[in-house]
ModelCIF file with pLDDT and N, C-alpha, C, O atoms, coordinates in Angstrom:
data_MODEL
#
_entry.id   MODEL 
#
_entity.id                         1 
_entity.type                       polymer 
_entity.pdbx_number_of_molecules   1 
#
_entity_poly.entity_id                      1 
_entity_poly.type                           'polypeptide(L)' 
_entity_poly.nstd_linkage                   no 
_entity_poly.nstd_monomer                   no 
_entity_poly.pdbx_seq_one_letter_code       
;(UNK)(UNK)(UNK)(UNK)(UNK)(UNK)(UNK)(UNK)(UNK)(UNK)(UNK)(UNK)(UNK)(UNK)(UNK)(UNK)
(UNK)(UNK)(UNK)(UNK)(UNK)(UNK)(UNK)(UNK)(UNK)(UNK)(UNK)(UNK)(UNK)(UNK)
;
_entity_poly.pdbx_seq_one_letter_code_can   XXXXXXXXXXXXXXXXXXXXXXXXXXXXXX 
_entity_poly.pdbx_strand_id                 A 
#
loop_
_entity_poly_seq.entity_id 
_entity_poly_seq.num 
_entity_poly_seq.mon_id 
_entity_poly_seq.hetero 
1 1  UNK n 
1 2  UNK n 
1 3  UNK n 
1 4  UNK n 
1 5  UNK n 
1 6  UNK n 
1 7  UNK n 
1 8  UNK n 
1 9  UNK n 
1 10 UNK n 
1 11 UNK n 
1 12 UNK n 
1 13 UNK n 
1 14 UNK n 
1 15 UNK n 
1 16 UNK n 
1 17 UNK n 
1 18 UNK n 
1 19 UNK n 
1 20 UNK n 
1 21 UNK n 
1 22 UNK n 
1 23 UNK n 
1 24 UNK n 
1 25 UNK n 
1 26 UNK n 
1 27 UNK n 
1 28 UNK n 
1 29 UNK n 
1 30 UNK n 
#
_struct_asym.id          A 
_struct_asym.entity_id   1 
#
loop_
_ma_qa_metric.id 
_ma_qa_metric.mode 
_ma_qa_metric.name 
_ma_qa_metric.software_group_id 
_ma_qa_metric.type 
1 global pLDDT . pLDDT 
2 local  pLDDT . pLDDT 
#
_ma_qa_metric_global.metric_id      1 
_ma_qa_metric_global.metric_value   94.17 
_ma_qa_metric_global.model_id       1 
_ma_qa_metric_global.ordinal_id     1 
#
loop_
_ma_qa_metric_local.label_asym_id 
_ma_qa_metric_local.label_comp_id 
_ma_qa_metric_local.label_seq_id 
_ma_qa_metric_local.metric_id 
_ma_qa_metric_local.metric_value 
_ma_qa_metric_local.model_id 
_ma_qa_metric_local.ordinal_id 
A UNK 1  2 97.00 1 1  
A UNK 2  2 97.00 1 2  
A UNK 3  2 96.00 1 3  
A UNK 4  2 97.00 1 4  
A UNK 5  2 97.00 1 5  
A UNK 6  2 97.00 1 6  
A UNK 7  2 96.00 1 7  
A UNK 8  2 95.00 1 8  
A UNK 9  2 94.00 1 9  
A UNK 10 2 90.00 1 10 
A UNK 11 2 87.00 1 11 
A UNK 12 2 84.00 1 12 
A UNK 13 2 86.00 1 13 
A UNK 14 2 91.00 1 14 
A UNK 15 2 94.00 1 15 
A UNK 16 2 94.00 1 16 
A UNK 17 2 94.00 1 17 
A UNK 18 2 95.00 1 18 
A UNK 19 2 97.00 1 19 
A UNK 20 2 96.00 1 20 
A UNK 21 2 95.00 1 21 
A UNK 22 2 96.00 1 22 
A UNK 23 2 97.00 1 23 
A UNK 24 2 96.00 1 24 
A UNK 25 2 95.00 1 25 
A UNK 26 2 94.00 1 26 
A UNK 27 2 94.00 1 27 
A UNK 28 2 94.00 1 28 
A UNK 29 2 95.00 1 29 
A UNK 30 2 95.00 1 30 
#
loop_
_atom_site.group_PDB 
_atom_site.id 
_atom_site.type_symbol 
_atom_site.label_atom_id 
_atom_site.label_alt_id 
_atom_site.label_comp_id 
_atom_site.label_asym_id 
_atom_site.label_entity_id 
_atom_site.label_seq_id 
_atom_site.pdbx_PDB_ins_code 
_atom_site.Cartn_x 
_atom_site.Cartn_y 
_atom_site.Cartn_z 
_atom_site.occupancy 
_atom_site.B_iso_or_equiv 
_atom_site.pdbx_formal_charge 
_atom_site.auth_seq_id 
_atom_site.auth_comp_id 
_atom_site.auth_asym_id 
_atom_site.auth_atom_id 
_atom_site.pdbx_PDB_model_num 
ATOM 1   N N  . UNK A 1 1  ? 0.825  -1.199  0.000   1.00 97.00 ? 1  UNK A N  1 
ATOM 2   C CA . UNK A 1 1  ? 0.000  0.000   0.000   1.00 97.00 ? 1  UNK A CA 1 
ATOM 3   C C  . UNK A 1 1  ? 0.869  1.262   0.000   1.00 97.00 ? 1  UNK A C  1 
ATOM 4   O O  . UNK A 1 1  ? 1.948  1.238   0.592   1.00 97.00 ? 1  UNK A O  1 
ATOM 5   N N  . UNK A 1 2  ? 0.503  2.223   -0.555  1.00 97.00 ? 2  UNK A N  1 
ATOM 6   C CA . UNK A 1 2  ? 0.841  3.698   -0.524  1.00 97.00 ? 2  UNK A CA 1 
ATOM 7   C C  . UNK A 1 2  ? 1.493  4.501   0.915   1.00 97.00 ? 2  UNK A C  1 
ATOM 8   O O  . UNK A 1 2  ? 0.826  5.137   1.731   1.00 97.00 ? 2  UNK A O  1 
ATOM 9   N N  . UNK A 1 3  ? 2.959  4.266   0.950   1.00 96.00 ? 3  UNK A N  1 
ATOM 10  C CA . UNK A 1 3  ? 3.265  5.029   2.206   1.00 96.00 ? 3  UNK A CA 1 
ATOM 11  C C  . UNK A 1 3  ? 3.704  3.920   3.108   1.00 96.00 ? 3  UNK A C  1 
ATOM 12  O O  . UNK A 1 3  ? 4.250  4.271   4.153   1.00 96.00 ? 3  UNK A O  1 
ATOM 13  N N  . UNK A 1 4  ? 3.538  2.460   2.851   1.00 97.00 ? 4  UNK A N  1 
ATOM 14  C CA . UNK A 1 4  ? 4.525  1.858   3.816   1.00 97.00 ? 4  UNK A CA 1 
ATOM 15  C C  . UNK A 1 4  ? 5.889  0.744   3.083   1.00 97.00 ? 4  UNK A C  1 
ATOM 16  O O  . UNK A 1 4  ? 6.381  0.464   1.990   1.00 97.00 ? 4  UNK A O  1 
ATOM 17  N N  . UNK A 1 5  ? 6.040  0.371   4.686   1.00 97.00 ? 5  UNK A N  1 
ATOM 18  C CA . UNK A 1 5  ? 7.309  -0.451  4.113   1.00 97.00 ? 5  UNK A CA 1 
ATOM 19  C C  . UNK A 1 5  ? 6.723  -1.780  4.784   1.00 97.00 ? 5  UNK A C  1 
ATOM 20  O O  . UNK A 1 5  ? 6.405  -2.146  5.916   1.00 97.00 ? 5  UNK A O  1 
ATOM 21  N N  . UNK A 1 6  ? 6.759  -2.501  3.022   1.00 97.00 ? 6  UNK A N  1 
ATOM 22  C CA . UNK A 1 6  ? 6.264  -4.242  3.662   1.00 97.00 ? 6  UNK A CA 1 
ATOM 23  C C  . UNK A 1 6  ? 7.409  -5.237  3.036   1.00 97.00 ? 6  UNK A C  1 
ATOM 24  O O  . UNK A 1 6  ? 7.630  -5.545  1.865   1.00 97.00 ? 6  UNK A O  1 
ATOM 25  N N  . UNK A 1 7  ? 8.115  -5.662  4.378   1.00 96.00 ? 7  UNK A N  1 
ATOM 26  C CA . UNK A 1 7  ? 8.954  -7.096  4.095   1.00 96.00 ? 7  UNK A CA 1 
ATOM 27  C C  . UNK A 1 7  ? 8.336  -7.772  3.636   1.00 96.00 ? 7  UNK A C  1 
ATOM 28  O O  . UNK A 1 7  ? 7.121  -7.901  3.784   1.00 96.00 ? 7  UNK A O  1 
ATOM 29  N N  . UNK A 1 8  ? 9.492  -8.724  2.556   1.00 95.00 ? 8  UNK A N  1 
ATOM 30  C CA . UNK A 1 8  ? 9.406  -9.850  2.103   1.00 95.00 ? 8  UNK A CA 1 
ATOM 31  C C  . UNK A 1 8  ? 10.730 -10.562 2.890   1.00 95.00 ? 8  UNK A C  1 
ATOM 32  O O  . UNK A 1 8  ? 11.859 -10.081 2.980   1.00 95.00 ? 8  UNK A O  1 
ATOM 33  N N  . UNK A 1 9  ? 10.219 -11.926 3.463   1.00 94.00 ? 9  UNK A N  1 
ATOM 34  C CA . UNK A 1 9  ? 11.292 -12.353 4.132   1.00 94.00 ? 9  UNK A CA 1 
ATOM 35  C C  . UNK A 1 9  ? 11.530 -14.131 4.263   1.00 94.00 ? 9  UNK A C  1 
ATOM 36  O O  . UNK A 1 9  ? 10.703 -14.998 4.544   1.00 94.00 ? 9  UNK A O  1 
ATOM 37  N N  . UNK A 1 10 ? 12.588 -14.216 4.028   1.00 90.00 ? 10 UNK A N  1 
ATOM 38  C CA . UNK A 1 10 ? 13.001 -15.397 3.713   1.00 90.00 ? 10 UNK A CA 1 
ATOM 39  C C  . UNK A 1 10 ? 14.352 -16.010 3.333   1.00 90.00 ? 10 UNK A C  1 
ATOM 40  O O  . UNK A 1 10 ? 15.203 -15.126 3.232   1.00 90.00 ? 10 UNK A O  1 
ATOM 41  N N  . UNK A 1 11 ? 14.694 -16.900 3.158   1.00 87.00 ? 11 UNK A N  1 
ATOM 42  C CA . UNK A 1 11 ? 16.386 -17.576 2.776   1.00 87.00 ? 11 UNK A CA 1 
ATOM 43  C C  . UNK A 1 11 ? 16.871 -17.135 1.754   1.00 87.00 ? 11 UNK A C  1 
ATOM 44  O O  . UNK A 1 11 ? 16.079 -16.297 1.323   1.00 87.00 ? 11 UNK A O  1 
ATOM 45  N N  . UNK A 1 12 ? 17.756 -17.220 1.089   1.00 84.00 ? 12 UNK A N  1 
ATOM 46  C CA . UNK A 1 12 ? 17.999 -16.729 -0.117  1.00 84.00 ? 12 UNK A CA 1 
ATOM 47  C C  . UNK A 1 12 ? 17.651 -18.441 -0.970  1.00 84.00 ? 12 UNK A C  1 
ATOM 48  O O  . UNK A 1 12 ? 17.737 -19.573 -0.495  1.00 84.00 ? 12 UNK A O  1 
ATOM 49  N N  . UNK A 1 13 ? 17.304 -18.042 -2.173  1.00 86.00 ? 13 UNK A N  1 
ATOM 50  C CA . UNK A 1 13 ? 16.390 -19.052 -2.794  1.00 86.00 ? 13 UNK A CA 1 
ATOM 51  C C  . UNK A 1 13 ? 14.957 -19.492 -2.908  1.00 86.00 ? 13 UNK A C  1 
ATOM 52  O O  . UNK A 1 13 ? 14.372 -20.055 -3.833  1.00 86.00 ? 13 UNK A O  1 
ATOM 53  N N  . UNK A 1 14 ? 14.615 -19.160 -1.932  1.00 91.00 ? 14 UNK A N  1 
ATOM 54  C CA . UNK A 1 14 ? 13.083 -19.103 -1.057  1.00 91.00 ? 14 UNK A CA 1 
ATOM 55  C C  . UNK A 1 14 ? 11.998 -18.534 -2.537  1.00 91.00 ? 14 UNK A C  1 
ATOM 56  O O  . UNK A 1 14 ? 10.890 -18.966 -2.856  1.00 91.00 ? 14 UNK A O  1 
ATOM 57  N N  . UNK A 1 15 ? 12.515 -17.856 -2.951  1.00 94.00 ? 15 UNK A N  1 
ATOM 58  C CA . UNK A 1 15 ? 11.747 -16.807 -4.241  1.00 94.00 ? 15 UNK A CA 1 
ATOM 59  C C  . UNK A 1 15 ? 11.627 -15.252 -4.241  1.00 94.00 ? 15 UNK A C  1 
ATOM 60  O O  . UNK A 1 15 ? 11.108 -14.567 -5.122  1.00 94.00 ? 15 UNK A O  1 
ATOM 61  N N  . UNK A 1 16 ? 12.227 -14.815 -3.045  1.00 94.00 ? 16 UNK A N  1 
ATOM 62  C CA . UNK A 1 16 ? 11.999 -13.333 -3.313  1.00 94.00 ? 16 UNK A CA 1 
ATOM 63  C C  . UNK A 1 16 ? 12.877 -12.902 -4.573  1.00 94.00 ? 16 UNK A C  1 
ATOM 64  O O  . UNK A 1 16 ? 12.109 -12.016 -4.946  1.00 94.00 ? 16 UNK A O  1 
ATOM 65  N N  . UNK A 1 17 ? 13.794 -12.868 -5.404  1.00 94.00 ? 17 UNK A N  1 
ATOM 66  C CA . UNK A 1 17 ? 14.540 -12.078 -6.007  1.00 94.00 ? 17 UNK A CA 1 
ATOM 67  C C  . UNK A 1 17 ? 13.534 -12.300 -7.467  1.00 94.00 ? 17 UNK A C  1 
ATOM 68  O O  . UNK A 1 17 ? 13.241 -11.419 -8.274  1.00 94.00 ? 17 UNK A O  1 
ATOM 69  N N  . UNK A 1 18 ? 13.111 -13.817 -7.506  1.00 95.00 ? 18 UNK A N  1 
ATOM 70  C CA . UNK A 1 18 ? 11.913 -14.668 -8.647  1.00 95.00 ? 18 UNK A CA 1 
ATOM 71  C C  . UNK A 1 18 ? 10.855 -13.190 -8.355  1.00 95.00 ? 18 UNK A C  1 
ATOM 72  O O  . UNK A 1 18 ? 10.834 -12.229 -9.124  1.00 95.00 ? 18 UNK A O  1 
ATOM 73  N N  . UNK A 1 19 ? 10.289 -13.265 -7.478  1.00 97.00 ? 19 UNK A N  1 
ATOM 74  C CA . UNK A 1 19 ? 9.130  -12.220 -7.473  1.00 97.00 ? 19 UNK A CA 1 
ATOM 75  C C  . UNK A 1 19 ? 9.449  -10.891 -7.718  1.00 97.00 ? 19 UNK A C  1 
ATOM 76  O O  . UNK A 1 19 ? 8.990  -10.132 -8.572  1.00 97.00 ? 19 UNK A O  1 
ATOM 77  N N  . UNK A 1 20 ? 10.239 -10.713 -6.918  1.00 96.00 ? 20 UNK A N  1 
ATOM 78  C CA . UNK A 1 20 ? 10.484 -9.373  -7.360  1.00 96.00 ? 20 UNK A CA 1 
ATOM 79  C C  . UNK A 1 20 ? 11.114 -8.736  -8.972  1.00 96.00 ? 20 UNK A C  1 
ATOM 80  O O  . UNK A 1 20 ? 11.285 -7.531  -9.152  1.00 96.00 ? 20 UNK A O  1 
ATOM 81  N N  . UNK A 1 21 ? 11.363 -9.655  -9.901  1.00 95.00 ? 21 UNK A N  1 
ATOM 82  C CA . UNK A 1 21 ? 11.789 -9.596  -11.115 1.00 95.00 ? 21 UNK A CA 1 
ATOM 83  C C  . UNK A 1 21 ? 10.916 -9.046  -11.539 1.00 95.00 ? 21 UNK A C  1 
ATOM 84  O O  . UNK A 1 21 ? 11.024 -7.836  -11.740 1.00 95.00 ? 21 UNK A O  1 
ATOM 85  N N  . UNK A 1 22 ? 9.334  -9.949  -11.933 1.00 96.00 ? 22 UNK A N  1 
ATOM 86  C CA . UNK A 1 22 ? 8.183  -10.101 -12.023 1.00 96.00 ? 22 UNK A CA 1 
ATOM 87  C C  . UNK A 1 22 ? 7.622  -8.702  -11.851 1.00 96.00 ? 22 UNK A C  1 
ATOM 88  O O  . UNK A 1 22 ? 6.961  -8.078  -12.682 1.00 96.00 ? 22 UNK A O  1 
ATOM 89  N N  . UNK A 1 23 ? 8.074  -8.222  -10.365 1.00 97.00 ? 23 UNK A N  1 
ATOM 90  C CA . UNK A 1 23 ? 7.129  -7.148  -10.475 1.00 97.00 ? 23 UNK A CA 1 
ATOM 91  C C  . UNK A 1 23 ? 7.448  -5.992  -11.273 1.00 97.00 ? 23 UNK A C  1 
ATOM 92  O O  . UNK A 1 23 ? 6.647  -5.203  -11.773 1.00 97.00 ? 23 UNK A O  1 
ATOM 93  N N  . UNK A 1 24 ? 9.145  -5.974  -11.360 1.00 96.00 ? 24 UNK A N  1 
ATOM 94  C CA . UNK A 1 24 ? 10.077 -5.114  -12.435 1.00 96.00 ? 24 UNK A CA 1 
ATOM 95  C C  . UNK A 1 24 ? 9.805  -4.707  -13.607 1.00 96.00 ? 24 UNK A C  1 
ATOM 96  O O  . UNK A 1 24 ? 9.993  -3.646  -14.202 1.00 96.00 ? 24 UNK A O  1 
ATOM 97  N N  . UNK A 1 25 ? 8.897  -6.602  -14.111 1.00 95.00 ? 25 UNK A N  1 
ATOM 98  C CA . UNK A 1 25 ? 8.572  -6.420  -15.498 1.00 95.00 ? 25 UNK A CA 1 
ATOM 99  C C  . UNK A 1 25 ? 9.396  -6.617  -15.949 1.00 95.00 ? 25 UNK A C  1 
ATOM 100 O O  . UNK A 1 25 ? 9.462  -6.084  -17.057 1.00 95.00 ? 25 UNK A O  1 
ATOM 101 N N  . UNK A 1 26 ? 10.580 -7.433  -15.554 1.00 94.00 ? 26 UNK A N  1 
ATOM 102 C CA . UNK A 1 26 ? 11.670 -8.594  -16.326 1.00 94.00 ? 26 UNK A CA 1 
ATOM 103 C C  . UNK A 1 26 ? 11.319 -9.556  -16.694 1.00 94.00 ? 26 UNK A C  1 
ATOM 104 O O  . UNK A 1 26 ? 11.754 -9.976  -17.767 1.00 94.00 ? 26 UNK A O  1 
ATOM 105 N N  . UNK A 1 27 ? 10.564 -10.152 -16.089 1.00 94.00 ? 27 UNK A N  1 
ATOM 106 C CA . UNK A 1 27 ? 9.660  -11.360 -16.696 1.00 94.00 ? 27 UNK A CA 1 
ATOM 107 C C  . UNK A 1 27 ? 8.528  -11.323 -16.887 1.00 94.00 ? 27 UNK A C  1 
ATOM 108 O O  . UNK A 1 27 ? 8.018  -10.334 -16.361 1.00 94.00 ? 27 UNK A O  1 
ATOM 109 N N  . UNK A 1 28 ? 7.491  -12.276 -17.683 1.00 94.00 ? 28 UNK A N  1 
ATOM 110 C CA . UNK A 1 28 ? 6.575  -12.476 -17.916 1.00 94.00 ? 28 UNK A CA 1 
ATOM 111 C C  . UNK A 1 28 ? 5.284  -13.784 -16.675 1.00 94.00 ? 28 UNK A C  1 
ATOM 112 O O  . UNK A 1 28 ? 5.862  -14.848 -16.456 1.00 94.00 ? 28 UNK A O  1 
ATOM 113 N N  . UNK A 1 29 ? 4.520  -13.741 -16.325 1.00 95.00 ? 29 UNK A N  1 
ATOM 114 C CA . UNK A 1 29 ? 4.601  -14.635 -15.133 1.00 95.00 ? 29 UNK A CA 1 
ATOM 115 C C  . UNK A 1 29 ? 3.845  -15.720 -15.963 1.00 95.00 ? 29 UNK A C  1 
ATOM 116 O O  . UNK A 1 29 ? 3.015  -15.354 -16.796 1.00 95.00 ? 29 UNK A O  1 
ATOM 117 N N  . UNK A 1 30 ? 4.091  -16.967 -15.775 1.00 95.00 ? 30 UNK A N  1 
ATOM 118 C CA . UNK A 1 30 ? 3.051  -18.135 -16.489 1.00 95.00 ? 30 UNK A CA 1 
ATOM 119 C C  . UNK A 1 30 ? 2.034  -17.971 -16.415 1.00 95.00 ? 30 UNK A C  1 
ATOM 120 O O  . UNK A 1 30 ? 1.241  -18.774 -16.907 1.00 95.00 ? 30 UNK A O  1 
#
Protein backbone atom coordinates (compact mmCIF):
# COMPACT_ATOMS: atom_id res chain seq x y z
CA UNK A 1 0.00 0.00 0.00
CA UNK A 2 0.84 3.70 -0.52
CA UNK A 3 3.27 5.03 2.21
CA UNK A 4 4.53 1.86 3.82
CA UNK A 5 7.31 -0.45 4.11
CA UNK A 6 6.26 -4.24 3.66
CA UNK A 7 8.95 -7.10 4.09
CA UNK A 8 9.41 -9.85 2.10
CA UNK A 9 11.29 -12.35 4.13
CA UNK A 10 13.00 -15.40 3.71
CA UNK A 11 16.39 -17.58 2.78
CA UNK A 12 18.00 -16.73 -0.12
CA UNK A 13 16.39 -19.05 -2.79
CA UNK A 14 13.08 -19.10 -1.06
CA UNK A 15 11.75 -16.81 -4.24
CA UNK A 16 12.00 -13.33 -3.31
CA UNK A 17 14.54 -12.08 -6.01
CA UNK A 18 11.91 -14.67 -8.65
CA UNK A 19 9.13 -12.22 -7.47
CA UNK A 20 10.48 -9.37 -7.36
CA UNK A 21 11.79 -9.60 -11.11
CA UNK A 22 8.18 -10.10 -12.02
CA UNK A 23 7.13 -7.15 -10.47
CA UNK A 24 10.08 -5.11 -12.44
CA UNK A 25 8.57 -6.42 -15.50
CA UNK A 26 11.67 -8.59 -16.33
CA UNK A 27 9.66 -11.36 -16.70
CA UNK A 28 6.57 -12.48 -17.92
CA UNK A 29 4.60 -14.64 -15.13
CA UNK A 30 3.05 -18.13 -16.49
Amino acid sequence: KKGEVFGFLGPNGAGKSTTIRHIMGFSKPQ
